[in-house]
C-alpha atoms as a PDB file:
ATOM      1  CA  UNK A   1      36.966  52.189 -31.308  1.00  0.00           C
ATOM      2  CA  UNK A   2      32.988  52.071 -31.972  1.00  0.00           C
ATOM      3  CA  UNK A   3      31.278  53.076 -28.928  1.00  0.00           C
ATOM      4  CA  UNK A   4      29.041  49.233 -29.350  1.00  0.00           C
ATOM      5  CA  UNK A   5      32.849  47.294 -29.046  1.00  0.00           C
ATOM      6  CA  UNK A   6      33.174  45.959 -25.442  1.00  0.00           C
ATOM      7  CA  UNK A   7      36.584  47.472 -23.825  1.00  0.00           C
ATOM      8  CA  UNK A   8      39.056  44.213 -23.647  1.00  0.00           C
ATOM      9  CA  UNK A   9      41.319  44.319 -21.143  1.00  0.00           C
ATOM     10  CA  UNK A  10      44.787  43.521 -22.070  1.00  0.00           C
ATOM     11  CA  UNK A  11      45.931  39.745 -21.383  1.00  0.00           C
ATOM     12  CA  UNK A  12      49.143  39.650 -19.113  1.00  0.00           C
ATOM     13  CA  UNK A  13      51.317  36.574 -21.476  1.00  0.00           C
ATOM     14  CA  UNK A  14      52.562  35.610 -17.783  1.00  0.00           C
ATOM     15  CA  UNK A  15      49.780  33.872 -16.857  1.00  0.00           C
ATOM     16  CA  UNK A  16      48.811  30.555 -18.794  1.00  0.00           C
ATOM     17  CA  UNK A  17      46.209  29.832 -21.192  1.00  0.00           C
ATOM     18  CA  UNK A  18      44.758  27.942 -18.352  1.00  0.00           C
ATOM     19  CA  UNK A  19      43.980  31.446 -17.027  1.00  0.00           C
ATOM     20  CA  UNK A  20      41.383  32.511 -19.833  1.00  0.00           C
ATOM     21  CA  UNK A  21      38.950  31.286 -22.480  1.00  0.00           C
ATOM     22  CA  UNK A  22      40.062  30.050 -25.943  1.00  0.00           C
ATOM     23  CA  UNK A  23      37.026  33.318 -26.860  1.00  0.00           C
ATOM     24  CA  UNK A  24      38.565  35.630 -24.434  1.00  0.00           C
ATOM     25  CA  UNK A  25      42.115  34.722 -25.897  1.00  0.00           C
ATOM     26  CA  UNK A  26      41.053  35.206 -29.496  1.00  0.00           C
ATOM     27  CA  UNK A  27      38.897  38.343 -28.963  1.00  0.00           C
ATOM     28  CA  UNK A  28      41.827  40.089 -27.615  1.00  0.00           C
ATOM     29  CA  UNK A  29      43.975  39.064 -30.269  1.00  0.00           C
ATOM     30  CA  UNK A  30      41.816  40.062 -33.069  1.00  0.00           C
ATOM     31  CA  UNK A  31      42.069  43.704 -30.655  1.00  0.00           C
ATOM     32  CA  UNK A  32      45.859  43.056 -31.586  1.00  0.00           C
ATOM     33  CA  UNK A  33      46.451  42.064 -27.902  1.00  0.00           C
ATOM     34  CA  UNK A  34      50.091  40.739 -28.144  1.00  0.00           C
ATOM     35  CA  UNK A  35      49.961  38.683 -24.713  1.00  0.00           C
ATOM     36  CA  UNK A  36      46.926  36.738 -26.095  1.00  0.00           C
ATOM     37  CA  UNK A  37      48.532  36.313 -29.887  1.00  0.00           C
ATOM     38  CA  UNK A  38      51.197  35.039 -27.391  1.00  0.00           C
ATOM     39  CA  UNK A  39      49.308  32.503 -25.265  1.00  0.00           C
ATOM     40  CA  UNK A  40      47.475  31.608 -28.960  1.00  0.00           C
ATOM     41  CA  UNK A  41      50.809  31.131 -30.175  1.00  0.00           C
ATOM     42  CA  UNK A  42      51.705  28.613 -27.198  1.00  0.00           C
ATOM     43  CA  UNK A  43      48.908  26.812 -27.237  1.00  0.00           C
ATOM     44  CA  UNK A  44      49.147  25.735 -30.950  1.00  0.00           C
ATOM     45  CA  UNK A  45      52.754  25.944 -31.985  1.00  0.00           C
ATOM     46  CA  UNK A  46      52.756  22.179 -31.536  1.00  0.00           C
ATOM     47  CA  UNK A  47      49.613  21.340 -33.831  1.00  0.00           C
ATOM     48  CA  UNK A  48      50.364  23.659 -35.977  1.00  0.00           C
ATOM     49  CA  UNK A  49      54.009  22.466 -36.860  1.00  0.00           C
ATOM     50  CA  UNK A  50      52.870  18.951 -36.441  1.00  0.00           C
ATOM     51  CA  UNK A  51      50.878  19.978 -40.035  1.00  0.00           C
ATOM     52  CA  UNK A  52      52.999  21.561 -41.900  1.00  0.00           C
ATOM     53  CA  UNK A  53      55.925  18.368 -41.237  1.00  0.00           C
ATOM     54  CA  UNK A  54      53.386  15.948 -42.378  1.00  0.00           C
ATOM     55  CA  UNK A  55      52.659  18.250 -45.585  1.00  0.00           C
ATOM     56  CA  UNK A  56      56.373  19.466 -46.092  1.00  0.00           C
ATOM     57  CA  UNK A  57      58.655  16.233 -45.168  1.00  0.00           C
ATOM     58  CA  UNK A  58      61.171  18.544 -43.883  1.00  0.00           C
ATOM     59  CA  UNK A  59      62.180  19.814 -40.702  1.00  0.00           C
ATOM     60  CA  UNK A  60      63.573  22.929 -42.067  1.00  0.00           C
ATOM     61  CA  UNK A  61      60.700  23.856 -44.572  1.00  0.00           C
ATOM     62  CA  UNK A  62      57.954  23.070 -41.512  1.00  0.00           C
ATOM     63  CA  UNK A  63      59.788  25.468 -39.386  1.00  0.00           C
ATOM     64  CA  UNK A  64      59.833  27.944 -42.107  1.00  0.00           C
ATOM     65  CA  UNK A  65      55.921  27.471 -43.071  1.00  0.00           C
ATOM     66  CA  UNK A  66      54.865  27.813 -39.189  1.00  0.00           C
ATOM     67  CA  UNK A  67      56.312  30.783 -39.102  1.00  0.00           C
ATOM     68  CA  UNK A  68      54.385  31.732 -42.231  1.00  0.00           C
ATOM     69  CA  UNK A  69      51.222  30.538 -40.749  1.00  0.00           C
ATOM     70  CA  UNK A  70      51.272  32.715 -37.216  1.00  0.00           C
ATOM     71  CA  UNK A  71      52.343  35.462 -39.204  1.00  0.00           C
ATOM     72  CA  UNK A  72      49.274  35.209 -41.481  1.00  0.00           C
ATOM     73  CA  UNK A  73      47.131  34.278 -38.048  1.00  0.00           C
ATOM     74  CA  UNK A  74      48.590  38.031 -36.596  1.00  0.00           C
ATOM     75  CA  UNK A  75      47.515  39.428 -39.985  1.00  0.00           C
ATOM     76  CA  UNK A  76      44.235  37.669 -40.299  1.00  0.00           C
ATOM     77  CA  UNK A  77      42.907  37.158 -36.802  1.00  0.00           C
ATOM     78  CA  UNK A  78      40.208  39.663 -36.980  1.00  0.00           C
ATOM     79  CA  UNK A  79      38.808  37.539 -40.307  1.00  0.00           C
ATOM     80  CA  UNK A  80      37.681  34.803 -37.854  1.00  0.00           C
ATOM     81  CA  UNK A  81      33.719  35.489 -37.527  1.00  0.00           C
ATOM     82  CA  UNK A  82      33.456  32.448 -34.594  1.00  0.00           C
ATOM     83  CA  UNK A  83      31.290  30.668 -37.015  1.00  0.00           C
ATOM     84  CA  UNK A  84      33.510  27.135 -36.331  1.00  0.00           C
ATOM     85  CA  UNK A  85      35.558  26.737 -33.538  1.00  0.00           C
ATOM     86  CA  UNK A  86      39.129  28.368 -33.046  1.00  0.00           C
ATOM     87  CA  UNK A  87      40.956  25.253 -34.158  1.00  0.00           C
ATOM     88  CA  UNK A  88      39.119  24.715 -37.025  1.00  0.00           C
ATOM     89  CA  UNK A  89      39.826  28.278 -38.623  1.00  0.00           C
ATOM     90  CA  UNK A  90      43.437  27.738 -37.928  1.00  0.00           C
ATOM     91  CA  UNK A  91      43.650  24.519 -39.207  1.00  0.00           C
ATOM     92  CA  UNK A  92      42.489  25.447 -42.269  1.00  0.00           C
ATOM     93  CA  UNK A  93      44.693  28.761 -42.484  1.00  0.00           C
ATOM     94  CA  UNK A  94      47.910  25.995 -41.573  1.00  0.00           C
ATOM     95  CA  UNK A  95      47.056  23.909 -44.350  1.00  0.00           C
ATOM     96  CA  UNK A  96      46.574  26.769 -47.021  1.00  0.00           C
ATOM     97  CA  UNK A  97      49.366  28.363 -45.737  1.00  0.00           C
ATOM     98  CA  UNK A  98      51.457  25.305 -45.781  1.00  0.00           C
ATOM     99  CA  UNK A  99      50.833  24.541 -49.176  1.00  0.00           C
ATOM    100  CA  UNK A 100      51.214  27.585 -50.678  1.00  0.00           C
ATOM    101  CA  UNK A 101      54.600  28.036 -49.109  1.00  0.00           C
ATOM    102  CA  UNK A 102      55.520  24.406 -50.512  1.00  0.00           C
ATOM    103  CA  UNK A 103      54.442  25.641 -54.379  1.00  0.00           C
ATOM    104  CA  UNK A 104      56.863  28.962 -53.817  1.00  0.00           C
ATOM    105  CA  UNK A 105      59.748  26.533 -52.527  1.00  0.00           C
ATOM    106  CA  UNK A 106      59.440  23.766 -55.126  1.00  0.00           C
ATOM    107  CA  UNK A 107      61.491  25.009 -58.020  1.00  0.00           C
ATOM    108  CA  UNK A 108      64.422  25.212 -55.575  1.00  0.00           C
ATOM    109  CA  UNK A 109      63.524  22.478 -52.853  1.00  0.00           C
ATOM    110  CA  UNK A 110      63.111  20.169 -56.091  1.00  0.00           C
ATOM    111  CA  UNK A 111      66.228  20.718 -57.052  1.00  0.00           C
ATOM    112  CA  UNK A 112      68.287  20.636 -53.493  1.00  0.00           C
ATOM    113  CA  UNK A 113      66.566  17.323 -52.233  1.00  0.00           C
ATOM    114  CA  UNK A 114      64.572  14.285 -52.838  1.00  0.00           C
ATOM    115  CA  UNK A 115      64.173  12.099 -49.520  1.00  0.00           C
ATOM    116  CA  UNK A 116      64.151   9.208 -51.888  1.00  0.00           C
ATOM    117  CA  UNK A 117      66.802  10.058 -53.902  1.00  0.00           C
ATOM    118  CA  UNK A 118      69.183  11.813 -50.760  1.00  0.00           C
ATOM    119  CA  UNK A 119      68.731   7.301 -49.375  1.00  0.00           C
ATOM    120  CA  UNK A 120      67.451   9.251 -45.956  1.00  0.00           C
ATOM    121  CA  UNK A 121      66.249   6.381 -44.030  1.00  0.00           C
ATOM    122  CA  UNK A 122      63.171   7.802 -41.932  1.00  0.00           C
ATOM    123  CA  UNK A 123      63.543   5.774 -39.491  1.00  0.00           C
ATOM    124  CA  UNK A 124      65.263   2.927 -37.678  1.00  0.00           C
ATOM    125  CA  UNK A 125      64.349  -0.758 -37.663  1.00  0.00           C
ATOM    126  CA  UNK A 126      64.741  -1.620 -33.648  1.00  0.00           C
ATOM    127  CA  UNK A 127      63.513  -0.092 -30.909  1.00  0.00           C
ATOM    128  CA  UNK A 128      60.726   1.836 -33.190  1.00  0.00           C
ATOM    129  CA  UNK A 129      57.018   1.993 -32.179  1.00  0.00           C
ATOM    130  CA  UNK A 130      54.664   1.359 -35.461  1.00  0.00           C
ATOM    131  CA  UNK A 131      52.974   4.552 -35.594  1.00  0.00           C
ATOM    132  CA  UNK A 132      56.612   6.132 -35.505  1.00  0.00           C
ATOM    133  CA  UNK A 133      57.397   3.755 -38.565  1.00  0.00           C
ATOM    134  CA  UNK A 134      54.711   4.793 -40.654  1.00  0.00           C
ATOM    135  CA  UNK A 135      55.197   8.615 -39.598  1.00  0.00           C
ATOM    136  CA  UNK A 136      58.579   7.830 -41.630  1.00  0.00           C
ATOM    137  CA  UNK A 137      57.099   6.134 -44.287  1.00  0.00           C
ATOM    138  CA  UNK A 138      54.502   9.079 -44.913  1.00  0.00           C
ATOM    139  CA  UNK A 139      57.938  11.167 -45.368  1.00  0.00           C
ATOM    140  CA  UNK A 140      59.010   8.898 -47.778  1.00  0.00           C
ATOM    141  CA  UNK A 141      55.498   9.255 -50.272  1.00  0.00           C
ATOM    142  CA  UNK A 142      55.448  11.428 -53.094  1.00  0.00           C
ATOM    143  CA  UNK A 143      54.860  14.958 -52.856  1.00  0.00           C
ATOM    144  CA  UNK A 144      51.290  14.922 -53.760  1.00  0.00           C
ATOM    145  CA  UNK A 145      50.624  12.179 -52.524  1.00  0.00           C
ATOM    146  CA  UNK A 146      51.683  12.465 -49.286  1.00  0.00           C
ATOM    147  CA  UNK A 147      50.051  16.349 -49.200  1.00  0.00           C
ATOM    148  CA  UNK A 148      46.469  14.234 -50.452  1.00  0.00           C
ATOM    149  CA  UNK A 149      47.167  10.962 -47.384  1.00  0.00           C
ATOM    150  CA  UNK A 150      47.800  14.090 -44.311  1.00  0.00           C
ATOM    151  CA  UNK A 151      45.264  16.116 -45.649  1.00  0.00           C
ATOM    152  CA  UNK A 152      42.171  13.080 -45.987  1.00  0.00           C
ATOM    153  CA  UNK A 153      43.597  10.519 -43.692  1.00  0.00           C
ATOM    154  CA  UNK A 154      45.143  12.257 -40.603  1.00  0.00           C
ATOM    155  CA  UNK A 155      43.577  15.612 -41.140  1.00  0.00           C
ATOM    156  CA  UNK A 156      40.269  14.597 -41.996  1.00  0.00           C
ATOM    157  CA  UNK A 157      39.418  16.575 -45.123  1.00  0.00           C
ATOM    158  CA  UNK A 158      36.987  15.153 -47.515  1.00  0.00           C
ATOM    159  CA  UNK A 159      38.346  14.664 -51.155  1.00  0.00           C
ATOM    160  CA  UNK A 160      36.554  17.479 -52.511  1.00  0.00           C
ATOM    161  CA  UNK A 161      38.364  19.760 -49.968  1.00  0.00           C
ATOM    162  CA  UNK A 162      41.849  18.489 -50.205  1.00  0.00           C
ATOM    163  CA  UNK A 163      41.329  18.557 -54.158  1.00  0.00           C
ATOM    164  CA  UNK A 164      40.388  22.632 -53.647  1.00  0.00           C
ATOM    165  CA  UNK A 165      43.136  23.247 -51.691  1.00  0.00           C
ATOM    166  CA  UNK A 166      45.883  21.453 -53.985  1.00  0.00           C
ATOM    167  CA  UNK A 167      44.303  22.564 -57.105  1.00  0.00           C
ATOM    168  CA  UNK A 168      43.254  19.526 -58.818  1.00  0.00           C
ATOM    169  CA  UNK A 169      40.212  17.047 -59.538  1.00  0.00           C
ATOM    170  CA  UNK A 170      38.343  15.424 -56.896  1.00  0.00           C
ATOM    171  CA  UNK A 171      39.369  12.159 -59.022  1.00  0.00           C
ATOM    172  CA  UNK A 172      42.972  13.383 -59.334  1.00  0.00           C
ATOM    173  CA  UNK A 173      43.061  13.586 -54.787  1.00  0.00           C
ATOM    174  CA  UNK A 174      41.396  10.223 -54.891  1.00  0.00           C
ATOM    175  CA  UNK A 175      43.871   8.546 -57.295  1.00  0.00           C
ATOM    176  CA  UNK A 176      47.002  10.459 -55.268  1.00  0.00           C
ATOM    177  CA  UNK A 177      45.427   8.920 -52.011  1.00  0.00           C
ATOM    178  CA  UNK A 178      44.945   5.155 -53.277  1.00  0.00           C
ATOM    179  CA  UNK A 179      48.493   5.515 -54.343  1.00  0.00           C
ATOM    180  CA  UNK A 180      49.525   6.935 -51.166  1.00  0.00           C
ATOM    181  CA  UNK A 181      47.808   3.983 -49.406  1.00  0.00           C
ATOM    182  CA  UNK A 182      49.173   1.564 -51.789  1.00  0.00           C
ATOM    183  CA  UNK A 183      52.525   2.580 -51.271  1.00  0.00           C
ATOM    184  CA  UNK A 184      52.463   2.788 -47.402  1.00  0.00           C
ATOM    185  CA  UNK A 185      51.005  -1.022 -47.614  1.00  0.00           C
ATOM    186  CA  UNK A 186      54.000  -2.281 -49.666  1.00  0.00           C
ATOM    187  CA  UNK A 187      56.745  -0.860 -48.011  1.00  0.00           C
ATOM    188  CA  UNK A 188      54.996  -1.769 -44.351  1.00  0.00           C
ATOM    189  CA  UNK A 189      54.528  -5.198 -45.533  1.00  0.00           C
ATOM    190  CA  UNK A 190      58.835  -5.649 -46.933  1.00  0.00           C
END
């Protein structure tokens, strides 16, 4: 340890995040503190898996990329320079993350299932608030399509971000998310 590095004292995973600063929390992580990773871990399991089902359509697949991503947060933790807020960092780690783990599952996932094809219905017709329909409609979009809608509409990427993280033309993530859109509209409006 340089003799400039402030001595961190170790975070105690039974208290609550409550208990310490989102900085203190993430300082002591990047020190490899496992009670903070912990309490980081707690804090933004939710979020985080929240993401990757929106970009992945599957239950099993999301589970498998969250795991990915706080694996990749314990290895990369000390690459966060505070420059944007916590959230912001691991946002954008979730989504790369996310989406490369959908390009190494595709050959096989492709194969296995198609929500479309499988007749899954996403969701019930009574009893079913709105924003739960369309949650089940976003499952039901096209792969890239759906990846372009979470990342721009819900996520709040600009096009020439989501286009950088998929790989493809700024045109090619506008066209996937006007076709996204269109899509939602019809099968809201049947």
């Amino acid at each position: 340890m340089e003799a400039n590095t402030l001595a961190i004292e170790p975070i105690q995973a039974a208290k609550t995040i409550q208990d310490y600063s989102e900085a203190e929390l993430v300082a002591a992580a990047q020190a490899k503190d496992k009670g903070a990773f912990k309490l980081l871990y707690k804090a933004h399991l939710n979020r985080v898996y929240a993401l990757c089902f929106r970009l992945c359509a599957d239950k099993s697949l999301a589970e498998d990329a969250t795991q990915e991503v706080f694996i990749q947060v314990w290895r990369k933790i000390e690459n966060f320079n505070g420059d944007s807020l916590f959230t912001t960092w691991l946002h954008s780690l979730a989504s790369n993350v996310t989406i490369s783990h959908i390009r190494k599952q595709r050959g096989w996932w492709q194969k296995m299932m198609n929500i479309e094809d499988a007749g899954i219905e996403p969701f019930s017709d009574e009893n079913v608030h709105r924003g739960n329909q369309l949650e089940g409609l976003i499952m039901r979009l096209p792969e890239r399509a759906r990846m372009v809608f979470v990342l721009h509409a819900i996520e709040g990427y600009r096009h020439n971000q989501v286009a950088s993280m998929l790989n493809m033309a700024e045109g090619t993530s506008k066209a996937q998310y006007h076709r996204a859109r269109t899509l939602l509209q019809e099968w809201m409006d049947e």
